[in-house]
N, C-alpha and C. Protein backbone atom coordinates (compact mmCIF):
# COMPACT_ATOMS: atom_id res chain seq x y z
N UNK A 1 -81.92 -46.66 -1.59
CA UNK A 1 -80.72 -47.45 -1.42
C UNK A 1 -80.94 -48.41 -0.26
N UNK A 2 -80.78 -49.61 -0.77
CA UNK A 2 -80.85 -50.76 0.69
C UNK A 2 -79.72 -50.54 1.65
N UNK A 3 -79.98 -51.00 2.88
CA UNK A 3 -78.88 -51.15 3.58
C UNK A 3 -78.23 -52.47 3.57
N UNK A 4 -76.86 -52.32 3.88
CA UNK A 4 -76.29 -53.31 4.06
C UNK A 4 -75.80 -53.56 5.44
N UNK A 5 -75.88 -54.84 6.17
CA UNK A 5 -76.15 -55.81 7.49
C UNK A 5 -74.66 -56.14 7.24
N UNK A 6 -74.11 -55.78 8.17
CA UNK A 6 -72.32 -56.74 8.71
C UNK A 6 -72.70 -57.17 10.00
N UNK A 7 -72.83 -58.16 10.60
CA UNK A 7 -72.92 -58.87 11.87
C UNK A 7 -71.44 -58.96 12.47
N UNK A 8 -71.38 -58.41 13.71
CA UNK A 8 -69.96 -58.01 14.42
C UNK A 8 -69.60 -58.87 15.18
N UNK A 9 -68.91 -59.98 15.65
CA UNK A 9 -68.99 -60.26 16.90
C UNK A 9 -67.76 -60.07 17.71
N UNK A 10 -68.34 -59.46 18.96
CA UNK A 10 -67.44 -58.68 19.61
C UNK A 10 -67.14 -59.48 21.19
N UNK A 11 -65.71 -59.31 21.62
CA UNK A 11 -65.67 -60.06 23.03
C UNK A 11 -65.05 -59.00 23.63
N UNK A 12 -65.71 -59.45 25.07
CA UNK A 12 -65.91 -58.16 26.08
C UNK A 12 -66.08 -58.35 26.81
N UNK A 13 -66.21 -57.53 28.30
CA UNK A 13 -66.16 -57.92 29.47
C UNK A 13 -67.78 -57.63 30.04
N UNK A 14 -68.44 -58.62 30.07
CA UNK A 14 -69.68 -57.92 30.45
C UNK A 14 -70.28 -58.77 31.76
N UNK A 15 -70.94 -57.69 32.79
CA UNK A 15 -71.47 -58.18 34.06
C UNK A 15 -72.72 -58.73 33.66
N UNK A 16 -72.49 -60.44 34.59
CA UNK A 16 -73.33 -61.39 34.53
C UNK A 16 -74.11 -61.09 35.81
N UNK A 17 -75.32 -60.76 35.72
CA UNK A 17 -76.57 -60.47 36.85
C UNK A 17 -76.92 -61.19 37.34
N UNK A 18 -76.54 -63.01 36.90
CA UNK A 18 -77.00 -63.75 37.72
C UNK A 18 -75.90 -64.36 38.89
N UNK A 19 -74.50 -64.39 38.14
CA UNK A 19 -73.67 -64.90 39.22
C UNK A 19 -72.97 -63.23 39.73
N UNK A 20 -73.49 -61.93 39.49
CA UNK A 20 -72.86 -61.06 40.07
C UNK A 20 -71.75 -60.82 40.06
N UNK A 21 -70.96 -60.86 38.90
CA UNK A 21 -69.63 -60.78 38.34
C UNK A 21 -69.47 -60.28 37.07
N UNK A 22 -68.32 -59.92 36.71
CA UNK A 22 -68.03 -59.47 34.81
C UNK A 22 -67.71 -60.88 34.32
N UNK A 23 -68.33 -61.57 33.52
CA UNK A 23 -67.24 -62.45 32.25
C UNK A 23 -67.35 -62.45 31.00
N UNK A 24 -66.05 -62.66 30.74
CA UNK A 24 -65.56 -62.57 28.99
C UNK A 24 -66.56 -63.06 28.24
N UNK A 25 -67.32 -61.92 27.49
CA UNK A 25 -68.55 -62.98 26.37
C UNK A 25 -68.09 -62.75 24.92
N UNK A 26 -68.57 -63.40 24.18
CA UNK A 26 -68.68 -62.97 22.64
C UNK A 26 -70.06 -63.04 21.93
N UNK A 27 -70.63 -61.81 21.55
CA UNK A 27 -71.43 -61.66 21.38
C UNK A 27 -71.75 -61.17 19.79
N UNK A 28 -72.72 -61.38 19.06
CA UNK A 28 -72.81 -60.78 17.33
C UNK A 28 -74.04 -59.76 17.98
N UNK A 29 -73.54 -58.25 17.13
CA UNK A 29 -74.45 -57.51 16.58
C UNK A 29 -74.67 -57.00 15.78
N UNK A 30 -75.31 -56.62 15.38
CA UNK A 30 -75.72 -56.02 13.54
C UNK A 30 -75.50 -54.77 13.61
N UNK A 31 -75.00 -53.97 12.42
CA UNK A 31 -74.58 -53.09 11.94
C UNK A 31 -75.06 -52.51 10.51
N UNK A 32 -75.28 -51.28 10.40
CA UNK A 32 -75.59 -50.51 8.87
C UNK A 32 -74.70 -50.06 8.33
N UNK A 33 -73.74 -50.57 7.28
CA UNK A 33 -72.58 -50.06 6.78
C UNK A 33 -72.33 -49.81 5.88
N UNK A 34 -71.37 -49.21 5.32
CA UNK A 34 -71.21 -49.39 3.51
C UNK A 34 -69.46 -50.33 3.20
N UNK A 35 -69.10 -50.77 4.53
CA UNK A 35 -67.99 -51.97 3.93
C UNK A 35 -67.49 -52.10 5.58
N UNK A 36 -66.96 -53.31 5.51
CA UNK A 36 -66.16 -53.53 6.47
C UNK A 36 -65.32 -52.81 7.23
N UNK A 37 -64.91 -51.82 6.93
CA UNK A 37 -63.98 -50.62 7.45
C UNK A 37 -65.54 -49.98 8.38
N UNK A 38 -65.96 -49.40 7.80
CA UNK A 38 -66.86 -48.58 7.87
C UNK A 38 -67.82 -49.58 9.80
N UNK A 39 -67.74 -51.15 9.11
CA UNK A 39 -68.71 -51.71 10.20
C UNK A 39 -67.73 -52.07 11.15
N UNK A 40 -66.49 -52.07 11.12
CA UNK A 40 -65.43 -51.81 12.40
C UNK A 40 -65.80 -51.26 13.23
N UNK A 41 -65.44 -49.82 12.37
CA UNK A 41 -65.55 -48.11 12.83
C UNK A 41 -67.16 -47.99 13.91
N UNK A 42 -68.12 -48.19 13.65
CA UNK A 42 -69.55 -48.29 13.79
C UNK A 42 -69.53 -49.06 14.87
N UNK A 43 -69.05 -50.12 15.25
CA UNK A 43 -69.04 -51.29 16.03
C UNK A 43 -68.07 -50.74 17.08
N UNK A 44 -67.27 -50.63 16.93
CA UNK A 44 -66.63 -49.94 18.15
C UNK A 44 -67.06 -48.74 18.98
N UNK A 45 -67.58 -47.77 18.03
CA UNK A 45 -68.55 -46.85 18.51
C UNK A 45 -69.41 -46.61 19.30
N UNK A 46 -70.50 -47.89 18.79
CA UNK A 46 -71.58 -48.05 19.48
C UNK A 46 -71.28 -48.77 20.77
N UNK A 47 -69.88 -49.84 20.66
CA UNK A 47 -69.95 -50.51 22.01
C UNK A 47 -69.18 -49.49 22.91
N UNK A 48 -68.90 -48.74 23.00
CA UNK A 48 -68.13 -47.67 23.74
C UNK A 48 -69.31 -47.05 24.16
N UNK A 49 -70.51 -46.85 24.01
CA UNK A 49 -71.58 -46.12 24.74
C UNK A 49 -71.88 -47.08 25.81
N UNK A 50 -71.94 -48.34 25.22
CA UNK A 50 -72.24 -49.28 26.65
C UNK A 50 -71.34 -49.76 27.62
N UNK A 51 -70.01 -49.76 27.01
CA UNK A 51 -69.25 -50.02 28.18
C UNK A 51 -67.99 -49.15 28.79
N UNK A 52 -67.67 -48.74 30.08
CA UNK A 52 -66.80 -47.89 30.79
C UNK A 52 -65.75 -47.43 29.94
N UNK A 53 -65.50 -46.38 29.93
CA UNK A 53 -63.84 -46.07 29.36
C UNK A 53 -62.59 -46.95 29.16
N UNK A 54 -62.54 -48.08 30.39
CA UNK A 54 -61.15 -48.44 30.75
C UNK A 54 -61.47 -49.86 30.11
N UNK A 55 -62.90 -50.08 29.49
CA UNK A 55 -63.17 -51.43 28.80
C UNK A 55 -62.65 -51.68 27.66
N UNK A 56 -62.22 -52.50 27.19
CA UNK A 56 -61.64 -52.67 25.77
C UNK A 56 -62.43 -54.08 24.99
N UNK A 57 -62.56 -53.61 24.53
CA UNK A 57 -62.92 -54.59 23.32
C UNK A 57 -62.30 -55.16 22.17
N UNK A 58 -63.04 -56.42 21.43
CA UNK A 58 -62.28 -57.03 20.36
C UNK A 58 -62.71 -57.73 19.28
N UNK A 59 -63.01 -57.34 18.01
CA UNK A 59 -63.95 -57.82 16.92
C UNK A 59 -63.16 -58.76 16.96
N UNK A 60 -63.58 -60.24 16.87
CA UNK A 60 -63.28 -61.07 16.24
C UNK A 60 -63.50 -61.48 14.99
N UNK A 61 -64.60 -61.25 14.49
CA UNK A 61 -65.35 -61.98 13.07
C UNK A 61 -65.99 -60.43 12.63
N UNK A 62 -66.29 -60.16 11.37
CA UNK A 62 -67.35 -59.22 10.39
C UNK A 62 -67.97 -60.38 9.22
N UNK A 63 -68.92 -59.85 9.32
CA UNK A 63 -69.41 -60.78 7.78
C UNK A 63 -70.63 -59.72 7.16
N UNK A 64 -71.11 -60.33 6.58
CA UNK A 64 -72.30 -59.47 5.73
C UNK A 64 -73.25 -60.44 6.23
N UNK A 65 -74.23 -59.92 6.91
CA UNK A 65 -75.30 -60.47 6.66
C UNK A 65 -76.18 -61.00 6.05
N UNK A 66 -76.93 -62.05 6.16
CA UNK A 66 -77.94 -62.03 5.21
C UNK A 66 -78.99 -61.90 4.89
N UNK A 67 -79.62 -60.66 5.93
CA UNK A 67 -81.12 -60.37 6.06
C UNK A 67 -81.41 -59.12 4.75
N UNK A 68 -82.50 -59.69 4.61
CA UNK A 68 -83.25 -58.75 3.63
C UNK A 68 -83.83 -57.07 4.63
N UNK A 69 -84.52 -57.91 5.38
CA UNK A 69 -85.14 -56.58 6.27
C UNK A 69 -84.72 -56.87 7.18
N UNK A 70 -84.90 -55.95 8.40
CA UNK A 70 -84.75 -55.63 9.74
C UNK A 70 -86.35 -54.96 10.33
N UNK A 71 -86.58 -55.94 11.29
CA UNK A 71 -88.12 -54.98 11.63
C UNK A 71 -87.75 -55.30 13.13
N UNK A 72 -87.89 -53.82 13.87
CA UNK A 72 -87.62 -53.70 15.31
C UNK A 72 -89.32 -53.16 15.79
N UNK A 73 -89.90 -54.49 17.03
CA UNK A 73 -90.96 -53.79 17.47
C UNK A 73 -90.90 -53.45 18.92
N UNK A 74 -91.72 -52.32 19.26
CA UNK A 74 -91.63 -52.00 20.47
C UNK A 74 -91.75 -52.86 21.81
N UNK A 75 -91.48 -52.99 22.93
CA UNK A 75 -91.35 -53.79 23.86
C UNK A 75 -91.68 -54.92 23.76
N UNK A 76 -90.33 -55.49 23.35
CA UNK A 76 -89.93 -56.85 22.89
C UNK A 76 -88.02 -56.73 22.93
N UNK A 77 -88.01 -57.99 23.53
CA UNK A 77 -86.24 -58.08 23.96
C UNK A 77 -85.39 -59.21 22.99
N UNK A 78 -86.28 -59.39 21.98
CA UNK A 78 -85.07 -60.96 21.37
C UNK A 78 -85.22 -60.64 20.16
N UNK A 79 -84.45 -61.11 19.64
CA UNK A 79 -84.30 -61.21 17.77
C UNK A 79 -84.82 -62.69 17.36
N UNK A 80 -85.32 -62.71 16.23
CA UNK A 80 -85.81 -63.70 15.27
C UNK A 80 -85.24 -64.11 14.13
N UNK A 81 -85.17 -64.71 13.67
CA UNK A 81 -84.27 -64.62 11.84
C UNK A 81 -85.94 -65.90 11.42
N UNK A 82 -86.64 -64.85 10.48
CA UNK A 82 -87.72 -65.52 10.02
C UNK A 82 -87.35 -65.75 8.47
N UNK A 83 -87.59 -66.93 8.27
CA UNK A 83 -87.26 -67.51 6.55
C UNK A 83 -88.51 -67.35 5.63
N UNK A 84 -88.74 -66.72 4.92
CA UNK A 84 -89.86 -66.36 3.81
C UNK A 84 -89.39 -66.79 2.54
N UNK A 85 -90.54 -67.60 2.41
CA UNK A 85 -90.60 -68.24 0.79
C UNK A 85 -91.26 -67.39 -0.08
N UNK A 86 -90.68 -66.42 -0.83
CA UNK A 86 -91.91 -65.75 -2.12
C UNK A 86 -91.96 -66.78 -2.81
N UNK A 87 -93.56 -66.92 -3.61
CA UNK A 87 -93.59 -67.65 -4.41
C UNK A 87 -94.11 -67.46 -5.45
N UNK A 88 -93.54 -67.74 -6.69
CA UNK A 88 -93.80 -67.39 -8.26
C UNK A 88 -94.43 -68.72 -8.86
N UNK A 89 -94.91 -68.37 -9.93
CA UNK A 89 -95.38 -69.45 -10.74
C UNK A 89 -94.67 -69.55 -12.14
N UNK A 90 -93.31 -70.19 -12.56
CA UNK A 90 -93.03 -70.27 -13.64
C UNK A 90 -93.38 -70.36 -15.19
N UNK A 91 -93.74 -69.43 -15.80
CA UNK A 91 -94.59 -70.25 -17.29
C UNK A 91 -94.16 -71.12 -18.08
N UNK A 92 -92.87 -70.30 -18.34
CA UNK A 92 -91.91 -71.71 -19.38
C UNK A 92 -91.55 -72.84 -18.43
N UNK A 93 -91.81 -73.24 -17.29
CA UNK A 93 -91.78 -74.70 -17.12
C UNK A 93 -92.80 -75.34 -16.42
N UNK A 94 -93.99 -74.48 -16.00
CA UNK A 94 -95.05 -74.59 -15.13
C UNK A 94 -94.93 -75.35 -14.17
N UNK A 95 -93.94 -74.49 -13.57
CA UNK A 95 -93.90 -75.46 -12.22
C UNK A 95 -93.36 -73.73 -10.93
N UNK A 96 -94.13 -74.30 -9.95
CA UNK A 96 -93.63 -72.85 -8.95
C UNK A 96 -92.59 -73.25 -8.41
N UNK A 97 -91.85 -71.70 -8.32
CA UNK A 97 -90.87 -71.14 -8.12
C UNK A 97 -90.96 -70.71 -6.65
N UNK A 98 -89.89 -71.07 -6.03
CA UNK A 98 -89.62 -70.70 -4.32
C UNK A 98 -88.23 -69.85 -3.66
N UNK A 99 -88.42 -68.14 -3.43
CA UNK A 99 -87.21 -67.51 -3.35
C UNK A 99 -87.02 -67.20 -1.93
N UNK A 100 -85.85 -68.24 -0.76
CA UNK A 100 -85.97 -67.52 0.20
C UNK A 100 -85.59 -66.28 0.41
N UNK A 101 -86.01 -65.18 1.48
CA UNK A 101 -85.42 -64.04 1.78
C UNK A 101 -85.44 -64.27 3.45
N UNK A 102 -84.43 -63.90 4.02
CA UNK A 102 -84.36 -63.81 5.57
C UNK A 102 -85.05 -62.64 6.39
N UNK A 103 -85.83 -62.75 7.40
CA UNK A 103 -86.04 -61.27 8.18
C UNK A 103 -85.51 -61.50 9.37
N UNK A 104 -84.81 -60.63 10.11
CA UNK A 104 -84.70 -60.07 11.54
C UNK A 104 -85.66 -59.63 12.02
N UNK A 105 -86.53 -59.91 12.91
CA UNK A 105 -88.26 -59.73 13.35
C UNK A 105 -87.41 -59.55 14.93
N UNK A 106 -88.39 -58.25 15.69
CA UNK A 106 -88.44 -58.56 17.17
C UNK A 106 -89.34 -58.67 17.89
N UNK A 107 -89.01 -59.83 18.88
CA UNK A 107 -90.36 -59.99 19.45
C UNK A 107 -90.09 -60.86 20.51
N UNK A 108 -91.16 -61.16 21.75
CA UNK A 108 -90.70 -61.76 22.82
C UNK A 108 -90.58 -63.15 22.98
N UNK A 109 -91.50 -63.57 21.88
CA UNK A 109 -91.37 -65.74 21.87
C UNK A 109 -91.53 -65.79 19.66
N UNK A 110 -91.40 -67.35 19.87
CA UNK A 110 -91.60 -67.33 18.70
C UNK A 110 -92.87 -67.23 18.00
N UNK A 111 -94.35 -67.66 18.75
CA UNK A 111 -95.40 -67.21 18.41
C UNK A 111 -95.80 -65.86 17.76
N UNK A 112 -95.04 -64.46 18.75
CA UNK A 112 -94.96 -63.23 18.60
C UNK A 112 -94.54 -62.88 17.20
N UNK A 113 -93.12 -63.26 17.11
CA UNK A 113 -92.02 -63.65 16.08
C UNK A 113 -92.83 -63.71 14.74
N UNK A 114 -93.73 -64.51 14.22
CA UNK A 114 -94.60 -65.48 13.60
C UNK A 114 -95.71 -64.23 13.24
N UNK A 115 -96.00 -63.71 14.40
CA UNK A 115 -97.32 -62.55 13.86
C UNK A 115 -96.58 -61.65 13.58
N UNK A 116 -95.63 -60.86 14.10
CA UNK A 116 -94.55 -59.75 13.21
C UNK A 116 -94.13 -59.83 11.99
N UNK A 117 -93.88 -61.05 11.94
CA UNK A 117 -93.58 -61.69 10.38
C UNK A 117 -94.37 -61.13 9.48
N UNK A 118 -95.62 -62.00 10.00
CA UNK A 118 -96.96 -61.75 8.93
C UNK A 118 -97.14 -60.19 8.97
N UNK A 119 -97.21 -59.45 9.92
CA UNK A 119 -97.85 -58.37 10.18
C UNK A 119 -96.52 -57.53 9.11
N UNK A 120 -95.03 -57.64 9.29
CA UNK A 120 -94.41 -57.14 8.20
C UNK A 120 -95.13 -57.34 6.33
N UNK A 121 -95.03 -58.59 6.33
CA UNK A 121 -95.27 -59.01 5.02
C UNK A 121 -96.89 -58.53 4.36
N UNK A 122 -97.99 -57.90 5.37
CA UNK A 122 -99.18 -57.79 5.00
C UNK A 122 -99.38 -57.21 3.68
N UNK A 123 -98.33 -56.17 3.17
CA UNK A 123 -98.48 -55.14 1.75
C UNK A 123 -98.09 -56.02 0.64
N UNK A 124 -97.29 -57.05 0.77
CA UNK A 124 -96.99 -58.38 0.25
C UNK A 124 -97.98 -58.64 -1.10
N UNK A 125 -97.46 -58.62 -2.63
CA UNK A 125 -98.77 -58.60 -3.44
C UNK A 125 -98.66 -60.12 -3.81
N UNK A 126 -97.66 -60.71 -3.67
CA UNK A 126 -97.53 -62.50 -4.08
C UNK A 126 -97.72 -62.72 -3.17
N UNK A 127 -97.42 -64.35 -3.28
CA UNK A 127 -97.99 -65.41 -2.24
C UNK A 127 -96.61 -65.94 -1.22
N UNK A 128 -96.53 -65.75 -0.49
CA UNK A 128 -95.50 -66.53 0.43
C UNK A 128 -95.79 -67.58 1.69
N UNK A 129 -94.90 -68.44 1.79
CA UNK A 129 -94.98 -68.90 3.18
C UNK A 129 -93.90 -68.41 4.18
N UNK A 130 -94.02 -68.79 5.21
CA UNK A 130 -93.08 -68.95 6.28
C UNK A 130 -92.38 -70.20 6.85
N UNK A 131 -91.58 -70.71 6.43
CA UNK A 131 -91.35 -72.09 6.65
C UNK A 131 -90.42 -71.95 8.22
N UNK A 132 -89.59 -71.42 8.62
CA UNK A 132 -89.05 -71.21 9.57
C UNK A 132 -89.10 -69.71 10.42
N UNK A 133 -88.73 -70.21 11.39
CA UNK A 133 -88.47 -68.66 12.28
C UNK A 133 -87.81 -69.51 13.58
N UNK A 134 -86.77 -69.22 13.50
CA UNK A 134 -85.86 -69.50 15.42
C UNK A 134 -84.87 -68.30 15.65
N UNK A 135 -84.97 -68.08 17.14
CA UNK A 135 -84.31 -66.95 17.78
C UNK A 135 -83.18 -66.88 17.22
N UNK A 136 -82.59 -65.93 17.03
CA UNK A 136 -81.14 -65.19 17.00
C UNK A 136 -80.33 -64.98 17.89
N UNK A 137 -79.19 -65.22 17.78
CA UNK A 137 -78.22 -64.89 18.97
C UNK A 137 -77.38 -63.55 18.75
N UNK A 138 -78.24 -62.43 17.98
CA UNK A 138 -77.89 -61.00 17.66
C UNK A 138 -78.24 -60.63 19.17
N UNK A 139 -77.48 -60.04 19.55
CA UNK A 139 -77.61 -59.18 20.85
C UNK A 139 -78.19 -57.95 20.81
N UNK A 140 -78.22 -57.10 19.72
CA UNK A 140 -78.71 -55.69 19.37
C UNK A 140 -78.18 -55.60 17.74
N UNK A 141 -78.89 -54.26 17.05
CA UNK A 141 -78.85 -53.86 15.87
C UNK A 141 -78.81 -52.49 15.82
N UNK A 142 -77.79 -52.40 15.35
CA UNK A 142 -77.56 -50.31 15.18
C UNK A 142 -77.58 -50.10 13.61
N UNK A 143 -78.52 -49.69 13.40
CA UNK A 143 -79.24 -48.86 11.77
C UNK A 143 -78.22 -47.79 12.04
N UNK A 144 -78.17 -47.37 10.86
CA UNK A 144 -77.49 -46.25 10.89
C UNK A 144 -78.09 -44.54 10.44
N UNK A 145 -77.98 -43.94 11.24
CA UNK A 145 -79.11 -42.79 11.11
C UNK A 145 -77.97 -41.65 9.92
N UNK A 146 -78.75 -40.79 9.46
CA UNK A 146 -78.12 -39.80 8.77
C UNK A 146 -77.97 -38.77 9.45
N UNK A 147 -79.08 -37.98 10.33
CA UNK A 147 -79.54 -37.36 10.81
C UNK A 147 -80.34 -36.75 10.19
N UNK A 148 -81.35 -37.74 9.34
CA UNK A 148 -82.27 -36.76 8.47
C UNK A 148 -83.68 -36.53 9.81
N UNK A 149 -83.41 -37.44 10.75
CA UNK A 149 -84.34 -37.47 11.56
C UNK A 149 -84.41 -35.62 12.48
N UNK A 150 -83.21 -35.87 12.83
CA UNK A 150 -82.78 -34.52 12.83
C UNK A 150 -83.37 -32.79 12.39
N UNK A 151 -82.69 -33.08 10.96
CA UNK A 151 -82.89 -31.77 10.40
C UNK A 151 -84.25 -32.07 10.10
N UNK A 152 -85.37 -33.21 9.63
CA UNK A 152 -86.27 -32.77 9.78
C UNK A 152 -87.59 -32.13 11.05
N UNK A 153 -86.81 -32.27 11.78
CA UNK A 153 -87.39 -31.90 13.52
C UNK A 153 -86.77 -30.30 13.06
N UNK A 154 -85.53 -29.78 12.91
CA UNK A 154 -85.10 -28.29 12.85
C UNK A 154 -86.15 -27.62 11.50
N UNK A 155 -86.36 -28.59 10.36
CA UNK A 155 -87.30 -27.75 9.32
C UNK A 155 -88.89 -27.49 9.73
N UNK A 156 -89.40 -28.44 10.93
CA UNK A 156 -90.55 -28.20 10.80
C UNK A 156 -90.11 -26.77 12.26
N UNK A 157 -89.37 -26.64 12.99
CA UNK A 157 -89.50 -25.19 14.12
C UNK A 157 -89.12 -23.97 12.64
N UNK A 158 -88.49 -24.65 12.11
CA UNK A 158 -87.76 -23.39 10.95
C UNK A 158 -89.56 -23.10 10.41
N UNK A 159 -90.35 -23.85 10.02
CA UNK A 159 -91.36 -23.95 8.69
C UNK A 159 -92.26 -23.00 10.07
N UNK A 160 -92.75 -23.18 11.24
CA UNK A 160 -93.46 -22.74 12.70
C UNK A 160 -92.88 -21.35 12.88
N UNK A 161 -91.81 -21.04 12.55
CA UNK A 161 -90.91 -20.13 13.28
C UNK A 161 -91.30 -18.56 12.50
N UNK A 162 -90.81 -19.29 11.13
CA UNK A 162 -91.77 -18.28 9.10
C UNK A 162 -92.78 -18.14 9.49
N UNK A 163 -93.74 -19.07 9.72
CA UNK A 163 -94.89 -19.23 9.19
C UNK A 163 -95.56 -18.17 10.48
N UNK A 164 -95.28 -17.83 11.85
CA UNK A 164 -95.31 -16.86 13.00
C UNK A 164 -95.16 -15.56 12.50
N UNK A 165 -93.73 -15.24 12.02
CA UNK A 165 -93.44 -14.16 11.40
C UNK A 165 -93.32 -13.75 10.13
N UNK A 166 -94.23 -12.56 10.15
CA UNK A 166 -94.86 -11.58 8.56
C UNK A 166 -93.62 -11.73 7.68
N UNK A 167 -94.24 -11.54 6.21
CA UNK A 167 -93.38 -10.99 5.49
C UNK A 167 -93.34 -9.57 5.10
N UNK A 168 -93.07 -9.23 4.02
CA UNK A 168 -93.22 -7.88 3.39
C UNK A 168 -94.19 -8.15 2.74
N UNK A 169 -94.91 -8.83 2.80
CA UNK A 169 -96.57 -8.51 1.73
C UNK A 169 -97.47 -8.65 2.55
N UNK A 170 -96.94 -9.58 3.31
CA UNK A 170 -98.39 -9.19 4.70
C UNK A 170 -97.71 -7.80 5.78
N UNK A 171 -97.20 -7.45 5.96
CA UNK A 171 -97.08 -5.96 6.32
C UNK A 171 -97.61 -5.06 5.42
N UNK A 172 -96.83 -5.33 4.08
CA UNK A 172 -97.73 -4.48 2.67
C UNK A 172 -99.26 -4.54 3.10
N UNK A 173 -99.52 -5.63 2.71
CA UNK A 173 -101.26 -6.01 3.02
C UNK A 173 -101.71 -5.57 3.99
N UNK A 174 -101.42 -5.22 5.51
CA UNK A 174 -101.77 -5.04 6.55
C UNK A 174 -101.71 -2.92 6.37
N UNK A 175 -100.68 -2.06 6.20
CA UNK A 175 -100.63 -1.04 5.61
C UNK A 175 -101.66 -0.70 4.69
N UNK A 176 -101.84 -1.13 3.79
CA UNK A 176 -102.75 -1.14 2.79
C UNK A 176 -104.04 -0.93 3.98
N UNK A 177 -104.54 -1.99 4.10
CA UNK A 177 -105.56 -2.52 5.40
C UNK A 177 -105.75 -1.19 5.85
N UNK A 178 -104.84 -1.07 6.70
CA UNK A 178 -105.11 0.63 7.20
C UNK A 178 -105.22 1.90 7.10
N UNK A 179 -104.67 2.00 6.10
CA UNK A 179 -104.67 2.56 4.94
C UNK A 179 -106.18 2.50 4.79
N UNK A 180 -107.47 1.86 4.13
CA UNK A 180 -108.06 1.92 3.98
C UNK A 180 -109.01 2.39 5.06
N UNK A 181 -109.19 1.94 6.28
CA UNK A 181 -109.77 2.00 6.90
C UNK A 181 -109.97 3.31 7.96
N UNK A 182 -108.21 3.70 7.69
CA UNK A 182 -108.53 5.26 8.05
C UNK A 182 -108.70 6.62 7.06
N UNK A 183 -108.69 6.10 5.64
CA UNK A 183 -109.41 6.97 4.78
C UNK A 183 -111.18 6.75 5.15
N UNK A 184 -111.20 5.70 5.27
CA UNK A 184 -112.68 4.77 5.53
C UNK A 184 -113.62 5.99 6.80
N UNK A 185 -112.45 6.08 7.35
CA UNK A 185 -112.43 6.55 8.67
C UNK A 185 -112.91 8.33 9.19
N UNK A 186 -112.13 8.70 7.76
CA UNK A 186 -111.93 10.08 7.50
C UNK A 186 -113.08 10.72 6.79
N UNK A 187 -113.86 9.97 5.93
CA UNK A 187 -114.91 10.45 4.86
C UNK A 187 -115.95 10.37 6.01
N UNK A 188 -115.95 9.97 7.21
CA UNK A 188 -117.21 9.82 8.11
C UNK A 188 -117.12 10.95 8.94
């Protein structure tokens, strides 16, 4: 199942580091949702981890996004919106065919931007270009987890935990074992 992208933009009180003060910003961030209700709910959520109790906030705008993917790389602070051309070759009119798709790429300049791109698209079995890539004014992106990340961290101590302690056939087996070895034991 794909996800679906609602871009939030939210106004808020946030401290400016350079003049050493709070001011009113409005800012878009991305969201994993299954409808507008849902990317409210999510959006308010997440901005409540970053800002004080007594802060309030205020969606102004939701929309749906229009990124195909989302690719977050490690230490790197900016968003990208990179434009990809797949390209087909039509038969019934022989002439090629050009489908954009959008990516959200992270990375620190647009050069960076540009090799993430590519470096996403490498499994890529057609031909594409890249005709654009300029920064984003997404502030952050919250995917939305299930917690499969989770329970699969609890199945592998659960799978460690079994796999430590016997069953009844390796006790059987082990009985047996001794069993043998002190009849083994006895004929000597």
């Amino acid at each position: 199942m794909s996800a679906t992208w609602y871009e939030c933009k939210v106004k808020y009180r946030k401290f400016d580091e350079a003049s050493g003060t709070h001011k009113i910003k409005t800012e878009p961030f991305l969201v994993d949702a299954i409808s507008y209700t849902e990317a409210e709910s999510r959006i308010t959520q997440e901005m409540a981890a970053y800002l004080p109790d007594d802060e309030e906030i205020k969606i102004t705008n939701i929309k749906v996004a229009n990124f195909a993917e989302i690719h977050p790389f490690e230490n790197t602070d900016r968003w990208f919106k990179s434009r990809v051309s797949l390209i087909a070759f039509d038969e019934e009119s022989g002439k090629e065919r050009k489908t954009n798709m959008y990516l959200l790429v992270q990375a620190n300049d647009v050069k960076e931007a540009f090799d993430n791109t590519v470096s996403t698209m490498k499994d890529t079995m057609g031909e594409y270009t890249i005709p654009a890539i300029a920064e984003s004014p997404i502030v952050d992106v919250f995917p939305y987890f299930t917690g499969e990340e989770e329970d699969m961290e609890r199945l592998k101590s659960f799978v460690a935990i079994k796999d430590s302690v016997p069953t009844r056939n390796d006790m059987d087996d082990q009985l047996e074992q001794e069993d043998v070895l002190a009849h083994a034991m006895e004929e000597e």
